[in-house]
PDB file of N, CA and C in Angstrom:
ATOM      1  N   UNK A   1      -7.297 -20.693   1.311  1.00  0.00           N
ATOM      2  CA  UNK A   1      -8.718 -20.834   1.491  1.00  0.00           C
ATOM      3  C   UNK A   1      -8.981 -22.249   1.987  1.00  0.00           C
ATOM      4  N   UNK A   2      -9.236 -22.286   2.893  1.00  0.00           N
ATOM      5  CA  UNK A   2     -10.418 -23.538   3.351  1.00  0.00           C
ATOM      6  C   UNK A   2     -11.536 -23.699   3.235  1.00  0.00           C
ATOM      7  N   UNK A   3     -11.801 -25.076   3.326  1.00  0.00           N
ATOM      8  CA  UNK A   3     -13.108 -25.311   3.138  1.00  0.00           C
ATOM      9  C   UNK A   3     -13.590 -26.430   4.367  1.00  0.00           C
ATOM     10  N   UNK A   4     -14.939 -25.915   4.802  1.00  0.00           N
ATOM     11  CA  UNK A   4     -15.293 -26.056   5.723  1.00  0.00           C
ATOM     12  C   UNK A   4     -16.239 -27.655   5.848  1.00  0.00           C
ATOM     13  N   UNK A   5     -16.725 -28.155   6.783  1.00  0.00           N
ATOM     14  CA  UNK A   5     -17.923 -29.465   6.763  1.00  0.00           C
ATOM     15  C   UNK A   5     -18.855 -29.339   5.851  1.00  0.00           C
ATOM     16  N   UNK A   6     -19.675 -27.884   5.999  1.00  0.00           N
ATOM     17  CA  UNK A   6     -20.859 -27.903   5.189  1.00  0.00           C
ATOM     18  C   UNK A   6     -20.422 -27.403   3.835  1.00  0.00           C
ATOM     19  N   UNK A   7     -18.959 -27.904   3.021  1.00  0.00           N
ATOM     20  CA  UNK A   7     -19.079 -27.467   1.960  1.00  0.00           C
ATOM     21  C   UNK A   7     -18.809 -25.849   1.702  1.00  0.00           C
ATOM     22  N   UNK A   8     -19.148 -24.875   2.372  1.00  0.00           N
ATOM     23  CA  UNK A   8     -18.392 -23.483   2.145  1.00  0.00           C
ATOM     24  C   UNK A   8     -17.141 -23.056   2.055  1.00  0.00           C
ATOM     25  N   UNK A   9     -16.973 -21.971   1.527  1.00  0.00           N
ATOM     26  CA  UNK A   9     -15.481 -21.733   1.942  1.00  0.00           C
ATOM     27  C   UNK A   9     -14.910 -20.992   3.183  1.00  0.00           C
ATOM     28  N   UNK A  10     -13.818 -21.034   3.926  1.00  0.00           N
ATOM     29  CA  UNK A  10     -14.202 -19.703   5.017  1.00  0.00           C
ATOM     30  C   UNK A  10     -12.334 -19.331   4.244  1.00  0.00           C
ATOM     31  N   UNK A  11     -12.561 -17.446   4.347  1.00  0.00           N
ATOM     32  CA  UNK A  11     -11.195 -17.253   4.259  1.00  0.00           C
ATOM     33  C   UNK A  11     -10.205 -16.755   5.365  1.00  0.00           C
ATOM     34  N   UNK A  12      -9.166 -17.672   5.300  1.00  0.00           N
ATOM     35  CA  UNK A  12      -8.227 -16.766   6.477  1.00  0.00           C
ATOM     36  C   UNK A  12      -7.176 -15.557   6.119  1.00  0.00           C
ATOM     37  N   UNK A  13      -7.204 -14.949   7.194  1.00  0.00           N
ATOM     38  CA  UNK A  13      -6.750 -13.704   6.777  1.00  0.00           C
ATOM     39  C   UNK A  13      -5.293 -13.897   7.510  1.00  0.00           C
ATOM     40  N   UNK A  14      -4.200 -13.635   6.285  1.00  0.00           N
ATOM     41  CA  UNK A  14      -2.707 -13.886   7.174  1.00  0.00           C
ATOM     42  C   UNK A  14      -2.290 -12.336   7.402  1.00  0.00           C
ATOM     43  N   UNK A  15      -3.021 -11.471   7.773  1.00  0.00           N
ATOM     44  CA  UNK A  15      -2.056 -10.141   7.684  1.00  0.00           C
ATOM     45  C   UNK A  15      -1.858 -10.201   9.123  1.00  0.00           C
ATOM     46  N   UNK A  16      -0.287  -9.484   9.282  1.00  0.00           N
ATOM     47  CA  UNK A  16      -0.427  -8.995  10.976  1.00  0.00           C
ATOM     48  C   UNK A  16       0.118  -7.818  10.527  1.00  0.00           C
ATOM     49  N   UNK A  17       0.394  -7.322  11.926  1.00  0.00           N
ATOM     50  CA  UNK A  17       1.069  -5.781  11.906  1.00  0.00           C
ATOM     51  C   UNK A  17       2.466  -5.500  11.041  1.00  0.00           C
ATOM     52  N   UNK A  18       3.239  -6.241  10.910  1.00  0.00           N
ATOM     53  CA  UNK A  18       4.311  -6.329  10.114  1.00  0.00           C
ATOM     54  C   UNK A  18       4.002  -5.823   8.588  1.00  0.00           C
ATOM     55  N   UNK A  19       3.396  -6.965   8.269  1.00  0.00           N
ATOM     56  CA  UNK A  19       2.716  -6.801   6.866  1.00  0.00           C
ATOM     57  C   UNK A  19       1.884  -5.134   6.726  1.00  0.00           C
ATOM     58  N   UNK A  20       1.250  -5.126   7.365  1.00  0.00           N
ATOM     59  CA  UNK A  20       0.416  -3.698   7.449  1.00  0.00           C
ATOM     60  C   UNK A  20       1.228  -2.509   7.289  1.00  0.00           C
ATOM     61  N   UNK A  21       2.259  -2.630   8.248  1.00  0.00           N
ATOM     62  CA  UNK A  21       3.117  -1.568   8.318  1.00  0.00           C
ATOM     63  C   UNK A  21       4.191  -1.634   6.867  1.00  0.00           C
ATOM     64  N   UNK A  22       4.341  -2.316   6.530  1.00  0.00           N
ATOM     65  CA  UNK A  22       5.647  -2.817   5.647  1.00  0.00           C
ATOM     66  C   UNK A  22       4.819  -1.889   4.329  1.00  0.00           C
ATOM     67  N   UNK A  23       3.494  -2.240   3.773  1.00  0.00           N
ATOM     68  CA  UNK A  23       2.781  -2.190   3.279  1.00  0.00           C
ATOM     69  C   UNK A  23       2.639  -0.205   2.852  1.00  0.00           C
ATOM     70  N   UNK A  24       2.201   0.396   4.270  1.00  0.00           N
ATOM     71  CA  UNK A  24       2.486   1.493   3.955  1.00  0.00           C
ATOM     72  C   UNK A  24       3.746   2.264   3.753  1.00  0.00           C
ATOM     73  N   UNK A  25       4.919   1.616   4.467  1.00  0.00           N
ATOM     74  CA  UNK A  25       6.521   2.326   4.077  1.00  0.00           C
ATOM     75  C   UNK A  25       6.549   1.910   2.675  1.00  0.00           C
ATOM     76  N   UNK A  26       6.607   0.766   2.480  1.00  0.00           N
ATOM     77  CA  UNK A  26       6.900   0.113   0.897  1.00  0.00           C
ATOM     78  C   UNK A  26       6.027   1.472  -0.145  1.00  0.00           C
ATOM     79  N   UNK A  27       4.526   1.656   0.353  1.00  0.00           N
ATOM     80  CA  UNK A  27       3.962   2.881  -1.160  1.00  0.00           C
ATOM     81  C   UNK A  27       4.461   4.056  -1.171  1.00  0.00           C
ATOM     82  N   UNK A  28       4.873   4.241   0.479  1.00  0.00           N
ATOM     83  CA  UNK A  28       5.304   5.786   0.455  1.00  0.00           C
ATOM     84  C   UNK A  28       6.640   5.849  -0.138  1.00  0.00           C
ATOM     85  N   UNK A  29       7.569   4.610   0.636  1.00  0.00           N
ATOM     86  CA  UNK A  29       8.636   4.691  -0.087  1.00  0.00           C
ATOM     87  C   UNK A  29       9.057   4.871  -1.377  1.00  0.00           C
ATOM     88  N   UNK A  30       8.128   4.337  -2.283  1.00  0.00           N
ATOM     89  CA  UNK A  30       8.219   4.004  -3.709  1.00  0.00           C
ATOM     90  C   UNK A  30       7.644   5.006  -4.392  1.00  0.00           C
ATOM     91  N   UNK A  31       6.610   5.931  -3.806  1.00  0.00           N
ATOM     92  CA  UNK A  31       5.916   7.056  -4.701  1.00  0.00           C
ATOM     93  C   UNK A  31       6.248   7.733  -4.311  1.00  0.00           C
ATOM     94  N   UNK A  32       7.154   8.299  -2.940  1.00  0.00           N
ATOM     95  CA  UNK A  32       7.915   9.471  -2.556  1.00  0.00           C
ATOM     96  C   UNK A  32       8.969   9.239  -3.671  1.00  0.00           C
ATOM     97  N   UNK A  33       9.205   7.954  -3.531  1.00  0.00           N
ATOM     98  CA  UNK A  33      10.988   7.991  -4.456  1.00  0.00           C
ATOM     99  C   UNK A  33      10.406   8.920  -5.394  1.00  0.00           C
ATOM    100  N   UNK A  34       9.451   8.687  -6.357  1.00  0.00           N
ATOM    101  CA  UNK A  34       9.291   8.640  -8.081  1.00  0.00           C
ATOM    102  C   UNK A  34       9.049  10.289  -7.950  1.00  0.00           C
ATOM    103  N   UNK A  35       8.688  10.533  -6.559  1.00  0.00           N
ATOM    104  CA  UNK A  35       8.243  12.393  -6.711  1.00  0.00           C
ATOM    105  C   UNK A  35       9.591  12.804  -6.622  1.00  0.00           C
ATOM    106  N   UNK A  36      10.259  12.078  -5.999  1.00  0.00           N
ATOM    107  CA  UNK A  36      11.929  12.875  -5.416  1.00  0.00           C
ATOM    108  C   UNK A  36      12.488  13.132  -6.610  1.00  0.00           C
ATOM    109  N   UNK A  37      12.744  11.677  -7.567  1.00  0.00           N
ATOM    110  CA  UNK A  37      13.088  11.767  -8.899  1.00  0.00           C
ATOM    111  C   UNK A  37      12.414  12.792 -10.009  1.00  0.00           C
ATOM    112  N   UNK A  38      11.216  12.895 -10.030  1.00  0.00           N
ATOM    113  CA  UNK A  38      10.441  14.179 -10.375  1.00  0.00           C
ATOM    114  C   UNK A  38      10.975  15.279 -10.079  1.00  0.00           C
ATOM    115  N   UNK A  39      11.219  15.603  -9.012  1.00  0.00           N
ATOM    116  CA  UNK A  39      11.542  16.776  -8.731  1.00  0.00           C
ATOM    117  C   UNK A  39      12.994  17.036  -9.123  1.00  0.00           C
ATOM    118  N   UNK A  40      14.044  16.118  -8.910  1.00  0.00           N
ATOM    119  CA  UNK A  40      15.526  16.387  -9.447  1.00  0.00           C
ATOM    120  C   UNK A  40      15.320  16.692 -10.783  1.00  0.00           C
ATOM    121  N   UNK A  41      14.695  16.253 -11.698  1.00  0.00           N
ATOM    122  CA  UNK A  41      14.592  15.770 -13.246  1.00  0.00           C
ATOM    123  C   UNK A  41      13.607  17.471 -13.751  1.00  0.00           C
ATOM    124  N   UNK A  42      12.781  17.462 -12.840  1.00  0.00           N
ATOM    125  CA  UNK A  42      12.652  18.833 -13.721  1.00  0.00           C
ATOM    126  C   UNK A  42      12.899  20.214 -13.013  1.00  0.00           C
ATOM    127  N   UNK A  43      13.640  19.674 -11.963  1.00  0.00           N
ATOM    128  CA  UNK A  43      14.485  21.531 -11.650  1.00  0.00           C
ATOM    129  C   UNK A  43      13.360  21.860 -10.084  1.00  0.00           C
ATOM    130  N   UNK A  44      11.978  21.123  -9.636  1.00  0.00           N
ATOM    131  CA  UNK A  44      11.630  21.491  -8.663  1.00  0.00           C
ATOM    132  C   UNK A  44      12.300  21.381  -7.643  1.00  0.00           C
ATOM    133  N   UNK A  45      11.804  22.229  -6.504  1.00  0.00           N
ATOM    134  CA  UNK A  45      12.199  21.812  -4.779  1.00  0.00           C
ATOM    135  C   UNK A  45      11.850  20.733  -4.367  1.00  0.00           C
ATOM    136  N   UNK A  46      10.889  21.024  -4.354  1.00  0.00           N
ATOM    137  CA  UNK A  46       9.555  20.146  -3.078  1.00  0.00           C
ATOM    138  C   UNK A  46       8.297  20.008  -3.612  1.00  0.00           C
ATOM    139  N   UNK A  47       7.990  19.792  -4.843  1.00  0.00           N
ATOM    140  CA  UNK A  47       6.710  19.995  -5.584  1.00  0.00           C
ATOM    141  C   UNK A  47       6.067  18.322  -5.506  1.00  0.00           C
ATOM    142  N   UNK A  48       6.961  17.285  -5.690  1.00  0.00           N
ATOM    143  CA  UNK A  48       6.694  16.205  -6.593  1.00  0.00           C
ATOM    144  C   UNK A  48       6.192  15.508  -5.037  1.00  0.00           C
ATOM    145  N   UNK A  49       7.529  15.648  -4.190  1.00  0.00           N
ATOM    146  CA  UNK A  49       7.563  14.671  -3.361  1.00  0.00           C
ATOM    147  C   UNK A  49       6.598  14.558  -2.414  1.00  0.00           C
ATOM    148  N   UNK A  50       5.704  15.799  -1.989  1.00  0.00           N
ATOM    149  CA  UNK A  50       4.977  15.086  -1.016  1.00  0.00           C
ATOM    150  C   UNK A  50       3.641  14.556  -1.532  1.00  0.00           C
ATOM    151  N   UNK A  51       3.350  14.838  -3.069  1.00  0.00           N
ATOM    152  CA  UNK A  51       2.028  14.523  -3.712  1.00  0.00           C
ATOM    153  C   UNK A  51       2.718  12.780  -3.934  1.00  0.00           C
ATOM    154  N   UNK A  52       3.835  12.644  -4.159  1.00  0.00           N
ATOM    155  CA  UNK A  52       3.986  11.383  -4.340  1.00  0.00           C
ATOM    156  C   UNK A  52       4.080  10.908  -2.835  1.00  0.00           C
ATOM    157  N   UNK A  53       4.447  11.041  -1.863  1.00  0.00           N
ATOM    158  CA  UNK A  53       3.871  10.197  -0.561  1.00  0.00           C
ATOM    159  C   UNK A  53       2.855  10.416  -0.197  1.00  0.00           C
ATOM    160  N   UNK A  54       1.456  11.546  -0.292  1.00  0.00           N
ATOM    161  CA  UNK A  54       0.228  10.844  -0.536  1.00  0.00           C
ATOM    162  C   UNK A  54      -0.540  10.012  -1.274  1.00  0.00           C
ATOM    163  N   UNK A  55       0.032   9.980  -2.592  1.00  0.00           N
ATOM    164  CA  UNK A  55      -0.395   8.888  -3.514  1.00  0.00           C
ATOM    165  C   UNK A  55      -0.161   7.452  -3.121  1.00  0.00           C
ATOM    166  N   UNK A  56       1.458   7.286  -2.483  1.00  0.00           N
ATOM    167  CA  UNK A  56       1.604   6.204  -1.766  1.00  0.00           C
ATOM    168  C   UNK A  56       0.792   5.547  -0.809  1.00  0.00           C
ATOM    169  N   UNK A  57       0.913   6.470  -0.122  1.00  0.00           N
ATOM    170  CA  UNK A  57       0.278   6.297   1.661  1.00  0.00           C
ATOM    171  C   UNK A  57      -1.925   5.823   0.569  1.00  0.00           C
ATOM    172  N   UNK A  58      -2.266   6.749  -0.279  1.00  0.00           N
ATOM    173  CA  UNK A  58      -3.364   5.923  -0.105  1.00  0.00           C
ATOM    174  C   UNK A  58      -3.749   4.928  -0.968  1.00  0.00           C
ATOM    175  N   UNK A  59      -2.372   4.687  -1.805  1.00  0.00           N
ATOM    176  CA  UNK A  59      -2.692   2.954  -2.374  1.00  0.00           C
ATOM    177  C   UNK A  59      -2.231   2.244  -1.315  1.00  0.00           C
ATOM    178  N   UNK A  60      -1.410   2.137  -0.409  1.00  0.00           N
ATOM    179  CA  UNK A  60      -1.408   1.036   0.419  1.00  0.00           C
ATOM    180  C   UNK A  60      -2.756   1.018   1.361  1.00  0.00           C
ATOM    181  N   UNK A  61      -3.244   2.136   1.601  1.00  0.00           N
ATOM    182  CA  UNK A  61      -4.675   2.193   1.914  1.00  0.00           C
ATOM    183  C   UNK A  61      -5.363   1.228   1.436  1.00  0.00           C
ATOM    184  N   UNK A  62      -5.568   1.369   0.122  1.00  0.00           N
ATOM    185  CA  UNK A  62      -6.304   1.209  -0.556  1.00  0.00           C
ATOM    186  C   UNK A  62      -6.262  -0.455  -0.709  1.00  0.00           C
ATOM    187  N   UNK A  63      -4.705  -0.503  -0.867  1.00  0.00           N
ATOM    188  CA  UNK A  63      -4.498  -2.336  -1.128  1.00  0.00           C
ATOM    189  C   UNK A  63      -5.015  -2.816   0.376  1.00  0.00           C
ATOM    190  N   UNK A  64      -4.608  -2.423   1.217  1.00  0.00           N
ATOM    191  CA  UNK A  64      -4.888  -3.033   2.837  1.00  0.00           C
ATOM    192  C   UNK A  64      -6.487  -3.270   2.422  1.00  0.00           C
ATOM    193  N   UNK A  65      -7.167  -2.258   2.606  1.00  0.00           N
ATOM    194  CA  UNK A  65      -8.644  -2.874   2.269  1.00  0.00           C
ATOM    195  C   UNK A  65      -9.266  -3.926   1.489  1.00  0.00           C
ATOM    196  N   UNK A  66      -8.468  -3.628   0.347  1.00  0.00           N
ATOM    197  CA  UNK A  66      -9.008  -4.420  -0.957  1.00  0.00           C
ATOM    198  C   UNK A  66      -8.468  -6.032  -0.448  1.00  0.00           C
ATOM    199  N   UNK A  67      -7.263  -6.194   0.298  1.00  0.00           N
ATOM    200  CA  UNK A  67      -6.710  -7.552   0.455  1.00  0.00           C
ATOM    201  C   UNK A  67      -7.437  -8.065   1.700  1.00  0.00           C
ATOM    202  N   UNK A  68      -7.430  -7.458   2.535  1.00  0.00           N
ATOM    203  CA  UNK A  68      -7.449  -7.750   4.081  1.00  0.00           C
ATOM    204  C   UNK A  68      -8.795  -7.615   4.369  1.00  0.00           C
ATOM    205  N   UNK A  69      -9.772  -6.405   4.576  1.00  0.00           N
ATOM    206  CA  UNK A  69     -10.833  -5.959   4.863  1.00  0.00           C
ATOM    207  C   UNK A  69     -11.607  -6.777   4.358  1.00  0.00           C
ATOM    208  N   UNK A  70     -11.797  -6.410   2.678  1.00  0.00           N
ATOM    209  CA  UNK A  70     -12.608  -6.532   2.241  1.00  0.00           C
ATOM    210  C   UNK A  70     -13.256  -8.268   1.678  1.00  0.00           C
ATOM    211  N   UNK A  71     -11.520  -9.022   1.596  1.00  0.00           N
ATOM    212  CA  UNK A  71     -11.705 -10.139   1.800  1.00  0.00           C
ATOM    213  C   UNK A  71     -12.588 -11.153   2.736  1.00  0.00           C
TER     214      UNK A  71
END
């Protein structure tokens, strides 16, 4: 955060595309894992895993906004 002549703050925003992208592989990656593991652990096919890469996909949504956007 900087701060400006007249005393305000202005914020800079460091995201680029890297970060953005990293951002959504990293939730999907990590909440697909936990469905994959779900699914080995209690005998499903395909039940866990794709509710866990939408859960992913919309917290990194969700963080992108909350960090970047909304900042």
């Amino acid at each position: 955060m900087r701060e400006n002549r007249d005393g305000g703050d202005t914020r800079v925003s460091n995201a680029n595309g890297t970060t953005l992208v990293s951002y959504l592989l990293g939730g999907m990656a990590f909440w697909g894992g936990i469905g994959w593991v779900a699914d080995r652990a209690l005998g499903f096919s395909a039940l866990f895993l794709p509710v866990g890469l939408i859960v992913g996909f919309a917290g990194a949504v969700y963080l992108i906004y909350a960090q970047h956007v909304r900042s």
